[in-house]
N, C-alpha and C. Protein backbone atom coordinates (compact mmCIF):
# COMPACT_ATOMS: atom_id res chain seq x y z
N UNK A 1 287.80 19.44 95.46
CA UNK A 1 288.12 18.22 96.17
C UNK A 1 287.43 18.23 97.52
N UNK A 2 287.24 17.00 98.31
CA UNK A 2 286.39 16.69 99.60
C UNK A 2 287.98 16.12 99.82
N UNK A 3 287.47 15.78 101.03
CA UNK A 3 288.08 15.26 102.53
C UNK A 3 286.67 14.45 102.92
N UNK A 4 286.97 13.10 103.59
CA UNK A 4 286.34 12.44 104.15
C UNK A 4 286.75 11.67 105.21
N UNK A 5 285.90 12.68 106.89
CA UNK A 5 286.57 11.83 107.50
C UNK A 5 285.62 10.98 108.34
N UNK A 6 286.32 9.63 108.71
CA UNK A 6 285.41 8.36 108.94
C UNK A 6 285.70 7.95 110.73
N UNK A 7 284.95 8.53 111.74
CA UNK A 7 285.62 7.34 112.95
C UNK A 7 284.50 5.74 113.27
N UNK A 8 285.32 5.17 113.04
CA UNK A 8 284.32 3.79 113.15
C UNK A 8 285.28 2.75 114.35
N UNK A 9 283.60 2.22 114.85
CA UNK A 9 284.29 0.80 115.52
C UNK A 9 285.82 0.39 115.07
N UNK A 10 286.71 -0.29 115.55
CA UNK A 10 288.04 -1.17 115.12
C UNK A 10 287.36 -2.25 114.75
N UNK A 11 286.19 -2.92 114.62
CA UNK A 11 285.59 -4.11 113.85
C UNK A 11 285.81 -3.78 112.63
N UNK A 12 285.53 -2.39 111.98
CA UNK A 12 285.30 -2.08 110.53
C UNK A 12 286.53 -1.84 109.67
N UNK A 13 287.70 -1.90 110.48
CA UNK A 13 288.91 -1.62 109.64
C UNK A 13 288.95 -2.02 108.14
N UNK A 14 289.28 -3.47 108.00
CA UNK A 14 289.04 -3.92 106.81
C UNK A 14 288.30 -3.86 105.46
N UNK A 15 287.21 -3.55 106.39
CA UNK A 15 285.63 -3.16 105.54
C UNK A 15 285.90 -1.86 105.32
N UNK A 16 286.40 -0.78 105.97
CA UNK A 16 286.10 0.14 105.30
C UNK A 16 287.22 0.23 104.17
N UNK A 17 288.71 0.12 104.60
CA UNK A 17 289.26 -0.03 103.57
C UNK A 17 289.23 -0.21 101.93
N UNK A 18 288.37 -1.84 102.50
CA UNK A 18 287.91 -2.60 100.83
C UNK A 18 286.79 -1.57 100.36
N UNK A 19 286.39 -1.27 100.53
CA UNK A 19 285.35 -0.18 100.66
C UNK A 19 285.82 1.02 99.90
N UNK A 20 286.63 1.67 100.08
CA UNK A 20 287.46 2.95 99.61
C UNK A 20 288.08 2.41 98.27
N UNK A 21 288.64 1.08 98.08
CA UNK A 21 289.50 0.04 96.98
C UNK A 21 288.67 0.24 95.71
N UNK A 22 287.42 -0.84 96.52
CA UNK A 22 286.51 -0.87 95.60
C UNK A 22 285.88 -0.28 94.95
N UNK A 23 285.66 1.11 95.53
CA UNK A 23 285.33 2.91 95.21
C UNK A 23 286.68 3.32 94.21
N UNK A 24 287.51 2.77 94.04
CA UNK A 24 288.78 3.52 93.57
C UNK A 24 289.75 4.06 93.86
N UNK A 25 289.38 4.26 95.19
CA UNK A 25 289.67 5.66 96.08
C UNK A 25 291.08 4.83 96.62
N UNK A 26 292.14 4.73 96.44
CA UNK A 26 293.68 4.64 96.85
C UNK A 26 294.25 5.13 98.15
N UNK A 27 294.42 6.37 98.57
CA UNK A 27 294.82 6.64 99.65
C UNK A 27 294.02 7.39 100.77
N UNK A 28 294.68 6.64 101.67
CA UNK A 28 293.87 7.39 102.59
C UNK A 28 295.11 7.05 104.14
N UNK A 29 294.61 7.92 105.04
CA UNK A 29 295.92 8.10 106.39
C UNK A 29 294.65 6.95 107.47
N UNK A 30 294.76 6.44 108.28
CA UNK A 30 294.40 5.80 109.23
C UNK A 30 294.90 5.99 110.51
N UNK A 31 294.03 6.15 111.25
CA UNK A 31 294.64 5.94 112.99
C UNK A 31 294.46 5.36 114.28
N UNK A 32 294.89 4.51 114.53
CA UNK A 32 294.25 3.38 115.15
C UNK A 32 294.60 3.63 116.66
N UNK A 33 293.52 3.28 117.24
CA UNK A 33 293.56 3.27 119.21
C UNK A 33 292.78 4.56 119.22
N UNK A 34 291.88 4.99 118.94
CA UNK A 34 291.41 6.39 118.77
C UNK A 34 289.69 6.53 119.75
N UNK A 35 290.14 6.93 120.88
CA UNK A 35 289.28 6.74 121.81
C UNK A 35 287.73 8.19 121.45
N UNK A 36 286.94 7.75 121.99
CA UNK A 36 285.60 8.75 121.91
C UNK A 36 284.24 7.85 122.10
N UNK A 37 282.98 8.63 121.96
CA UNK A 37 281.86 8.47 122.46
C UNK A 37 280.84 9.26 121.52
N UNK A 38 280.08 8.26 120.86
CA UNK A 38 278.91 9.32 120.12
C UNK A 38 277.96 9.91 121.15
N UNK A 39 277.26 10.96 119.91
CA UNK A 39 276.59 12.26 120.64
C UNK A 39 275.61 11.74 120.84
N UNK A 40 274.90 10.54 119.50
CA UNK A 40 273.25 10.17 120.15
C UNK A 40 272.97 9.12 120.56
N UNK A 41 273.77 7.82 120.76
CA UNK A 41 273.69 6.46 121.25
C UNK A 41 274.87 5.72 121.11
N UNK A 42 274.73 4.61 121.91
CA UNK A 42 276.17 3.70 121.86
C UNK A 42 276.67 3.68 122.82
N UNK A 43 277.59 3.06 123.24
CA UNK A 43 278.79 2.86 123.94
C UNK A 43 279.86 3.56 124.28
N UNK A 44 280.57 4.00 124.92
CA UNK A 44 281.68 4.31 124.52
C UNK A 44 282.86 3.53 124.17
N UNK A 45 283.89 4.15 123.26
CA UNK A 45 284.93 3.40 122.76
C UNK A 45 286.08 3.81 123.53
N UNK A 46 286.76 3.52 124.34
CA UNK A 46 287.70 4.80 125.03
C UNK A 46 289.27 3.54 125.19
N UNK A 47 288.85 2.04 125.56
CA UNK A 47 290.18 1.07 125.53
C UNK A 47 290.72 1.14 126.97
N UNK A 48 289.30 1.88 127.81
CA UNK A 48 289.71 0.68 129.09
C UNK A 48 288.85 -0.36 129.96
N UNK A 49 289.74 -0.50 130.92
CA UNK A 49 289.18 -1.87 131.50
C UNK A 49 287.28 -1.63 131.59
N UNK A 50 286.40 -0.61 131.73
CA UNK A 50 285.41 -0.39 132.06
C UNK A 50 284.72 -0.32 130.36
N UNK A 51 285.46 0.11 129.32
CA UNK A 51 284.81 0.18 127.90
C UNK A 51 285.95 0.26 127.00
N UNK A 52 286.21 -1.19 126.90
CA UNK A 52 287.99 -1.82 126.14
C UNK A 52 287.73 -1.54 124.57
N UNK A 53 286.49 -1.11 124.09
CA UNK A 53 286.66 -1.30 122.56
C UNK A 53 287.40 0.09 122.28
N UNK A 54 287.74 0.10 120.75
CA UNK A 54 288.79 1.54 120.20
C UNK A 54 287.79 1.76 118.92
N UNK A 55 288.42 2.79 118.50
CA UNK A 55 287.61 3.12 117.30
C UNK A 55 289.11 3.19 116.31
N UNK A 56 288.90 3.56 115.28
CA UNK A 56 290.07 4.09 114.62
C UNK A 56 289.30 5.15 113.42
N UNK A 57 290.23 5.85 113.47
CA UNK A 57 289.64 7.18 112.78
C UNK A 57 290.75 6.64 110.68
N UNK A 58 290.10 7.30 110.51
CA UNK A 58 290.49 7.75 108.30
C UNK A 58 290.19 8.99 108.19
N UNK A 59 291.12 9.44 106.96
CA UNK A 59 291.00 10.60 106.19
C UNK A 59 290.91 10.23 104.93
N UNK A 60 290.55 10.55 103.98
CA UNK A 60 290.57 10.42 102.66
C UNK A 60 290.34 11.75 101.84
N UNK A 61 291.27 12.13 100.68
CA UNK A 61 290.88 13.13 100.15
C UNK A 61 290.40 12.87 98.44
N UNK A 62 289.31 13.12 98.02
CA UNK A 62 289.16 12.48 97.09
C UNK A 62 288.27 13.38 96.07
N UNK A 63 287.51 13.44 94.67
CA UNK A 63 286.99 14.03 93.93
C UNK A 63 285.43 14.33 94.52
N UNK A 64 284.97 15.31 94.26
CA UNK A 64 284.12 15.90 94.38
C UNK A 64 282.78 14.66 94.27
N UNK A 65 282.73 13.90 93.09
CA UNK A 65 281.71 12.97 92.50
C UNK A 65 282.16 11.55 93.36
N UNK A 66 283.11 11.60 93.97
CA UNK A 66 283.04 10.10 94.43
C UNK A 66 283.07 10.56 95.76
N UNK A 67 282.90 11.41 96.34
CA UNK A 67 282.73 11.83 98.21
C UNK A 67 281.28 11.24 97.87
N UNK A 68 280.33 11.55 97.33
CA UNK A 68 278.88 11.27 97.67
C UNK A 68 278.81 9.67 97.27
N UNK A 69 279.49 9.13 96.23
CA UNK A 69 279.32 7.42 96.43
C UNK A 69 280.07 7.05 97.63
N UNK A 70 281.23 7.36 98.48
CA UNK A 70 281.91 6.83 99.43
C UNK A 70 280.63 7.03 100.81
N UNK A 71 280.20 8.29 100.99
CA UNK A 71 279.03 8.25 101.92
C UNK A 71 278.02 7.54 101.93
N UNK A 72 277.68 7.23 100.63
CA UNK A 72 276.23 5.94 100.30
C UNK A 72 276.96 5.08 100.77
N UNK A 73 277.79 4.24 100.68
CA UNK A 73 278.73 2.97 100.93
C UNK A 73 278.96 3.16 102.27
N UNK A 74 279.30 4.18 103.17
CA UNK A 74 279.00 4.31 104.28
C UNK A 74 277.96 4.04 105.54
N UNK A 75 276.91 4.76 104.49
CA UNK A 75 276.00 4.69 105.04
C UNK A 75 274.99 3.22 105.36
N UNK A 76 275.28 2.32 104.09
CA UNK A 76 274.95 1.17 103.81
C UNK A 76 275.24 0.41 104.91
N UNK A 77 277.03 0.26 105.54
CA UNK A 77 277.46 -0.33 106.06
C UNK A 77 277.14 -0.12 107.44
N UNK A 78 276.42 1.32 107.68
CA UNK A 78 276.68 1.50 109.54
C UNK A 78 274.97 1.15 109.60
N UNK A 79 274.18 1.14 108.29
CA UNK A 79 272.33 0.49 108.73
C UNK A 79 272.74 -1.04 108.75
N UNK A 80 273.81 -1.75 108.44
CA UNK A 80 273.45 -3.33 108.27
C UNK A 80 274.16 -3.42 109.98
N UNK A 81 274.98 -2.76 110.45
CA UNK A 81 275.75 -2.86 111.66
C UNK A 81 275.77 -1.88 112.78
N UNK A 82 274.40 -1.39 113.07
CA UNK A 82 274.24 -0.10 114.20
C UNK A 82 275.00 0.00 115.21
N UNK A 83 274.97 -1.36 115.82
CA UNK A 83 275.71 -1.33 117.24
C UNK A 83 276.90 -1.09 117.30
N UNK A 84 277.81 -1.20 116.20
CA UNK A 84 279.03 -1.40 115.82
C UNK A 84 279.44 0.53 116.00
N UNK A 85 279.08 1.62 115.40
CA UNK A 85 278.81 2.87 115.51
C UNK A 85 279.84 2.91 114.53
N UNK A 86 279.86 4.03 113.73
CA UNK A 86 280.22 4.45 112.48
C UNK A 86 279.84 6.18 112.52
N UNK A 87 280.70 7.32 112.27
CA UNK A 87 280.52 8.43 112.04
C UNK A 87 281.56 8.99 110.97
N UNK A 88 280.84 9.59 109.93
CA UNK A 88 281.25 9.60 108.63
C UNK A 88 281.20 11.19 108.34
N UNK A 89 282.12 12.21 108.10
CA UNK A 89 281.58 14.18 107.50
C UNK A 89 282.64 14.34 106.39
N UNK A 90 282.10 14.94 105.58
CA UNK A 90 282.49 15.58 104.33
C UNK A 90 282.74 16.65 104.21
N UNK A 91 284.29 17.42 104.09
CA UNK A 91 284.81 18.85 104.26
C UNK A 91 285.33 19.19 103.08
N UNK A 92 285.47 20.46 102.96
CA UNK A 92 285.79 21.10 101.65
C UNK A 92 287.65 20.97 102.07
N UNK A 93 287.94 20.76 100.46
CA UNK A 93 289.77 20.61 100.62
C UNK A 93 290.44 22.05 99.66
N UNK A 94 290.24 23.37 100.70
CA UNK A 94 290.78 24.31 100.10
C UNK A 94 292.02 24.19 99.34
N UNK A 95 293.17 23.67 99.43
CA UNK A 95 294.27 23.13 99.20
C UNK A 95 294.54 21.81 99.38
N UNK A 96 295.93 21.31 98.73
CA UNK A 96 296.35 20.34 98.66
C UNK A 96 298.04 20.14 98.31
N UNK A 97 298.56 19.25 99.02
CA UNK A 97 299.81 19.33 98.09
C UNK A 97 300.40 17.87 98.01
């Protein structure tokens, strides 16, 4: 099993969701107001008065064969919307319960 975790703009909520649906993929944890700053360009997201946007972070734990379609679908979505920033990593799920 993978783990996939996603921090994106708060624009992409929805989208990524339908996104995971439409993949199959059922559950996943969400967390919203989730402040940070990418490493190679962008903005920061942090939710104050000087840089008000948020990000919200996902987890998803899911099969081995559908982590690599959820990253294509990822990836799709953060080339049609750069500015928006999208950061997407794929971890091994030693356990589970």
């Amino acid at each position: 099993m993978k783990a996939v975790f996603v921090a994106y703009n708060q624009a992409y909520n929805q989208e990524i969701v339908e996104l995971l649906e439409n993949l199959g993929q059922r559950g996943y944890t969400v967390w919203e107001e989730v402040g940070g700053r990418g490493s190679v360009d962008g903005e920061p997201h942090l939710g104050n008065h000087a840089w008000p946007t948020q990000n919200h972070a996902l987890l998803t734990v899911l099969e081995d064969s559908l982590a690599s379609k959820v990253m294509d679908a990822l990836r799709a979505t953060d080339a049609a919307n750069k500015d928006l920033g999208l950061r997407a990593y794929v971890l091994p799920v030693e356990a589970a319960l």
